[in-house]
Protein backbone atom coordinates (compact mmCIF):
# COMPACT_ATOMS: atom_id res chain seq x y z
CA UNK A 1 -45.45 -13.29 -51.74
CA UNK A 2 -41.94 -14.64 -50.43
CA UNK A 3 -40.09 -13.87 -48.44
CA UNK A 4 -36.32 -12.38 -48.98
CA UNK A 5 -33.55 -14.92 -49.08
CA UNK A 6 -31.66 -14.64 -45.52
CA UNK A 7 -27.78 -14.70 -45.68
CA UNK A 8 -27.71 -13.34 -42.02
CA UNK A 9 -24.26 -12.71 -39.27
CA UNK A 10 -25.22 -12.52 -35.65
CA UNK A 11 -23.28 -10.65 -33.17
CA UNK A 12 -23.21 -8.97 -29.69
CA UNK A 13 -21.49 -9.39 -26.20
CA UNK A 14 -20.68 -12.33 -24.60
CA UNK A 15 -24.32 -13.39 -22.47
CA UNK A 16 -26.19 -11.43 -24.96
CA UNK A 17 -27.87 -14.80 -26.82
CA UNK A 18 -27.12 -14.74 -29.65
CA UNK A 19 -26.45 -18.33 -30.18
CA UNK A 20 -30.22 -18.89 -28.76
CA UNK A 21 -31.70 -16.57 -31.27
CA UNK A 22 -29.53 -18.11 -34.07
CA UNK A 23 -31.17 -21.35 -33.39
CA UNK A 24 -34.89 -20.14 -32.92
CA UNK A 25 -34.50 -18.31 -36.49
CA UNK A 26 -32.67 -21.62 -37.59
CA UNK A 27 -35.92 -23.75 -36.93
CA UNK A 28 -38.27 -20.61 -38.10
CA UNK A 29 -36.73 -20.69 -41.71
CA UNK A 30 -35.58 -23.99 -41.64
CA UNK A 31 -32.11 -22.61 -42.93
CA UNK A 32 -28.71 -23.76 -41.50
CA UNK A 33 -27.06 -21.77 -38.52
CA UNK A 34 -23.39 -22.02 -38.23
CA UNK A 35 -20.82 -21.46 -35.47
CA UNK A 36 -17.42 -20.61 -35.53
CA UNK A 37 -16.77 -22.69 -32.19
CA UNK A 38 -18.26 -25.63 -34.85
CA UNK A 39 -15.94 -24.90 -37.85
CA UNK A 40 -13.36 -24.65 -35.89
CA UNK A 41 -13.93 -28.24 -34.05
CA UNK A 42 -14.56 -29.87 -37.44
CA UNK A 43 -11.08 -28.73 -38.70
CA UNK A 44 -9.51 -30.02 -35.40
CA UNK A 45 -11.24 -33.34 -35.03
CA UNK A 46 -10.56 -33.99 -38.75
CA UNK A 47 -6.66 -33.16 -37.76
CA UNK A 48 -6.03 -30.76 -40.55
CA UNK A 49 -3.14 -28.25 -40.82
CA UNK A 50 -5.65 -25.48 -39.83
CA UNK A 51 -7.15 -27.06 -37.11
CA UNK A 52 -4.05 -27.87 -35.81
CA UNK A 53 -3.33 -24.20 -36.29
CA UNK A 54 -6.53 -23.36 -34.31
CA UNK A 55 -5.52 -26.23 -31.67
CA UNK A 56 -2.26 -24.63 -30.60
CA UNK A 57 -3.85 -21.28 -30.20
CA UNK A 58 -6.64 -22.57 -28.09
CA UNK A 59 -4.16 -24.53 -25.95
CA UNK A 60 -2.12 -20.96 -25.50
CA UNK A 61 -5.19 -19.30 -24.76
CA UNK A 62 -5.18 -17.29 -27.56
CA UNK A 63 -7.59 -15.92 -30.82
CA UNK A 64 -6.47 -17.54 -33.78
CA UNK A 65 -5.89 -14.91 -36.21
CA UNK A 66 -8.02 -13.40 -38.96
CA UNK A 67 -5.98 -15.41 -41.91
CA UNK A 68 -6.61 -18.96 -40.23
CA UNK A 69 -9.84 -17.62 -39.44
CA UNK A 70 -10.93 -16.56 -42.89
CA UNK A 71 -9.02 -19.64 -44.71
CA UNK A 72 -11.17 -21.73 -42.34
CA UNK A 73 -14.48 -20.09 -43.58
CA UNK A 74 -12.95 -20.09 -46.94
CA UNK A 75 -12.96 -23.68 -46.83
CA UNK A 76 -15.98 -24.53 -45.65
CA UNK A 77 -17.91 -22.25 -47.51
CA UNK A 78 -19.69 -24.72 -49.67
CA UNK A 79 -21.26 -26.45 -46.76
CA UNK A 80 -22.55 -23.09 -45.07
CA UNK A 81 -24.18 -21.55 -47.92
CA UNK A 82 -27.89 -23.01 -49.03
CA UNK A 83 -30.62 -22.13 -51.70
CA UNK A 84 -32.53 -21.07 -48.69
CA UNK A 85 -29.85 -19.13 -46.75
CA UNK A 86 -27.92 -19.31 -43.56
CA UNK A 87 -27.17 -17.97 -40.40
CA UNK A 88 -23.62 -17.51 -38.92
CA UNK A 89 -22.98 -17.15 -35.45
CA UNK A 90 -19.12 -15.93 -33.72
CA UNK A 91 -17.96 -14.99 -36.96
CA UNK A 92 -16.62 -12.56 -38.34
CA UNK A 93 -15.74 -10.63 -34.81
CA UNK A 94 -14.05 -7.68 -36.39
CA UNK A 95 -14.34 -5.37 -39.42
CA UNK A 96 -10.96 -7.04 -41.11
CA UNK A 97 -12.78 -10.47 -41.35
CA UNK A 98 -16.20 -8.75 -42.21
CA UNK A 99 -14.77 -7.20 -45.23
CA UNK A 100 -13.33 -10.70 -45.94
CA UNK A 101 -16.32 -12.70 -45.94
CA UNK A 102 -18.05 -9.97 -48.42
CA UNK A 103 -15.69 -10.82 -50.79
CA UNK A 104 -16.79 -14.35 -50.74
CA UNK A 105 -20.85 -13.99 -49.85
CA UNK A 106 -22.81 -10.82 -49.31
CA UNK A 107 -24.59 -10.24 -46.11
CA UNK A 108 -27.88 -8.56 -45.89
CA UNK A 109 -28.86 -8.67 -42.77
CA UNK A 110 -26.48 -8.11 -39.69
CA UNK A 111 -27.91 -8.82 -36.01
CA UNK A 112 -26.76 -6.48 -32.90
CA UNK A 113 -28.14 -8.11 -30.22
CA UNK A 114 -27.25 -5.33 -27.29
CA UNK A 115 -26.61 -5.78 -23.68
CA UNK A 116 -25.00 -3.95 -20.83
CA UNK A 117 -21.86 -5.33 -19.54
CA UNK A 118 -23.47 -5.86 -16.18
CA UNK A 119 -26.10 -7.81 -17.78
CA UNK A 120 -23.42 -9.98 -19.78
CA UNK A 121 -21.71 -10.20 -16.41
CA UNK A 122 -24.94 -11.38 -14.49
CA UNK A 123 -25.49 -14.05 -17.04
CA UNK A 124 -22.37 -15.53 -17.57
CA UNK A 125 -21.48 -16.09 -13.95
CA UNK A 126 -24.48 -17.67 -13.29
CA UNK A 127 -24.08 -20.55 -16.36
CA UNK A 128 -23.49 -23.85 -16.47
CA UNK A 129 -22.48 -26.48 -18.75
CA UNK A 130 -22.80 -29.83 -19.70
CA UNK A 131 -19.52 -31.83 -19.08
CA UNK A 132 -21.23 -34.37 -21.79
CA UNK A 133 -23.66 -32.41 -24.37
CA UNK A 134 -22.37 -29.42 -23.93
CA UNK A 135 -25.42 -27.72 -23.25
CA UNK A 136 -26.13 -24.71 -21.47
CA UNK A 137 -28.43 -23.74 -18.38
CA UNK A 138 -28.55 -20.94 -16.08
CA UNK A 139 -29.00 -21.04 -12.39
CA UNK A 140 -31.43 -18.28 -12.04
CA UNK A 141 -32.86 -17.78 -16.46
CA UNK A 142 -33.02 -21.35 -17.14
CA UNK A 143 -32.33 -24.03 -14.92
CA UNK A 144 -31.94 -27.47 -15.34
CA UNK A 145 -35.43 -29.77 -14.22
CA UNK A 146 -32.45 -31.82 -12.60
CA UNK A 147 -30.25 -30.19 -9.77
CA UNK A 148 -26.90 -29.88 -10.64
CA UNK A 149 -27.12 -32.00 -14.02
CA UNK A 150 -27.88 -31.73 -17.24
CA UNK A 151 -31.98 -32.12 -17.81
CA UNK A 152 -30.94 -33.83 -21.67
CA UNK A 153 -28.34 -36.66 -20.88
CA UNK A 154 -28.23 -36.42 -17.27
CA UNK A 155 -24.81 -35.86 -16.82
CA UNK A 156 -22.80 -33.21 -14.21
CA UNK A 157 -23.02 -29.47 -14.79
CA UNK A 158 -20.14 -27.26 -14.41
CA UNK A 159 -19.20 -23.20 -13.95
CA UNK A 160 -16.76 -22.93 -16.80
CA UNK A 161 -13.04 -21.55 -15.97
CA UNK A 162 -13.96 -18.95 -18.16
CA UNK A 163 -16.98 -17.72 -16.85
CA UNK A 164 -14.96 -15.68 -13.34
CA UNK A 165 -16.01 -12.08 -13.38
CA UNK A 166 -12.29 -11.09 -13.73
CA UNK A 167 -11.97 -12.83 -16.95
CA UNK A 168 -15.86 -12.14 -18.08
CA UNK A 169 -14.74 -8.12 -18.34
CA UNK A 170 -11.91 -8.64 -20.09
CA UNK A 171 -13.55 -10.81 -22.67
CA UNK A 172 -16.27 -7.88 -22.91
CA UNK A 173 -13.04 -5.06 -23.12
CA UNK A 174 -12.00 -6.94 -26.34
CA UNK A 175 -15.36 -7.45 -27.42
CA UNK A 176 -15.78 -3.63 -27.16
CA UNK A 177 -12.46 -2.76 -29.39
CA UNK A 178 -12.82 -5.27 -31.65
CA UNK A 179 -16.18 -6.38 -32.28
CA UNK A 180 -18.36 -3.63 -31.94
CA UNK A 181 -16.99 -1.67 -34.55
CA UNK A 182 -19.06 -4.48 -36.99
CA UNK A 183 -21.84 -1.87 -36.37
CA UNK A 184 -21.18 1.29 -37.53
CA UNK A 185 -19.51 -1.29 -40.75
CA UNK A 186 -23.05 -3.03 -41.14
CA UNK A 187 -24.78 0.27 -40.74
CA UNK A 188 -23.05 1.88 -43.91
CA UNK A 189 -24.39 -1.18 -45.88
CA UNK A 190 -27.94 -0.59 -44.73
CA UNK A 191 -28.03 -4.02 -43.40
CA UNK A 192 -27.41 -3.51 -39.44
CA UNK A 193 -30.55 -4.33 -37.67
CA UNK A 194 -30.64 -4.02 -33.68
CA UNK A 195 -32.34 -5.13 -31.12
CA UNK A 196 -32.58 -5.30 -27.11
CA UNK A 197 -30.74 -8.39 -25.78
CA UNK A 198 -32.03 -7.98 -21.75
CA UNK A 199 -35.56 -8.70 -22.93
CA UNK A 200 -36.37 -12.29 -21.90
CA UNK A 201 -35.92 -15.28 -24.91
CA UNK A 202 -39.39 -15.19 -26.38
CA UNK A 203 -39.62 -11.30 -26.22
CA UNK A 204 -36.47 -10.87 -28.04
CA UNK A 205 -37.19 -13.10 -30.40
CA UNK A 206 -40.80 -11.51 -31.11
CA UNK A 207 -38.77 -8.37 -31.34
CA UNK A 208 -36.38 -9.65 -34.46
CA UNK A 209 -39.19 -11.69 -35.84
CA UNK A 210 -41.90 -8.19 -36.15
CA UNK A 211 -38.21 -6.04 -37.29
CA UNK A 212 -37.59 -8.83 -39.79
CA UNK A 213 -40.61 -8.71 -41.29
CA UNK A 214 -40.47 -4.90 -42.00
CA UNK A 215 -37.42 -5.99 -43.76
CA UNK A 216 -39.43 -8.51 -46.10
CA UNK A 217 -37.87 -11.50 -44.55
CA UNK A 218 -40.66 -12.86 -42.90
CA UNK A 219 -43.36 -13.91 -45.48
């Protein structure tokens, strides 16, 4: 027997992993796992009028808003959605956008992974990233096998601007009032499915794997 087609979101706090998880379910199913922070690079590198949109907003600081957002989505839809599934990661982050992407794909499953602030706050002040690759390392969870550089290209790792305390709990405020809600939304569908985000990688993901497959999407 098969198992169910996955058409999976992802969400949680800031720290809680969910990009991690995304991937390990990515490789599992073998179905694609998409990022916002990706869609929205693609529009800017290919120097559209929506990701020069985005650009301005990122330069100010700011969210772009939920009709950019959506349009982007919108646009790229094609790409994102496979015979097999797919898995998106940082969007949507609020009920507005939720309710927009059901009107162009339905989700059924939504992930809450959970963490305490203070956890979010522990992990994101001790990360580090890849000036080159981007990648990400922790100085305590998952250190680099090379001090101070990245262990897959060897370049310098950095503490991003973004990752001060100060500016971690305000991230995790908004997260709170706008994000969060995306529960109680995915839980009126039936499709919400949570689990504990302060369990270590391979726990957690043992966790969504045996949940999953209660679900019928593991075969």
């Amino acid at each position: 027997m098969g198992r169910k087609r996955l058409q999976a979101i992802l969400f949680g706090p800031q720290g809680c992993g969910k990009g991690t998880q995304g991937q390990l379910l990515s490789d599992r199913f073998g179905i694609p796992l998409f990022g916002s922070g990706d869609m929205f690079r693609a529009e800017i590198e290919a120097n559209t009028p929506l990701g020069s949109l985005v650009k301005e907003y990122v330069a100010r600081g700011m969210l772009a808003p939920d009709e950019v957002v959506n349009a982007i989505f919108k646009k790229r839809l094609k790409e994102i959605v496979s015979e097999k599934g797919f898995l998106l990661e940082g969007y949507p982050r609020n009920v507005d956008q939720a309710e927009s992407l059901d009107r162009l794909v339905k989700i059924n499953l939504a992930i809450h992974i959970k963490i305490s602030d203070e956890e979010a706050v522990k992990r994101l002040m001790g990360r580090r990233q890849c000036v080159f690759c981007r990648s990400i390392f922790h100085i305590e969870e998952a250190p680099s096998a090379l001090p101070g550089r990245c262990a897959l290209c060897g370049h310098p790792l950095i503490k991003r601007e973004d990752d001060r305390e100060d500016i971690i709990r305000q991230r995790l405020v908004a997260y709170h009032f706008m994000t969060e809600p995306m529960a109680a939304y995915y839980r009126k569908q039936g499709v919400l499915l949570v689990v504990n985000g302060a369990q270590p990688i391979p726990f957690l993901f043992e966790e969504l794997i045996r949940k999953m497959a209660r679900l019928g999407f593991v075969a």
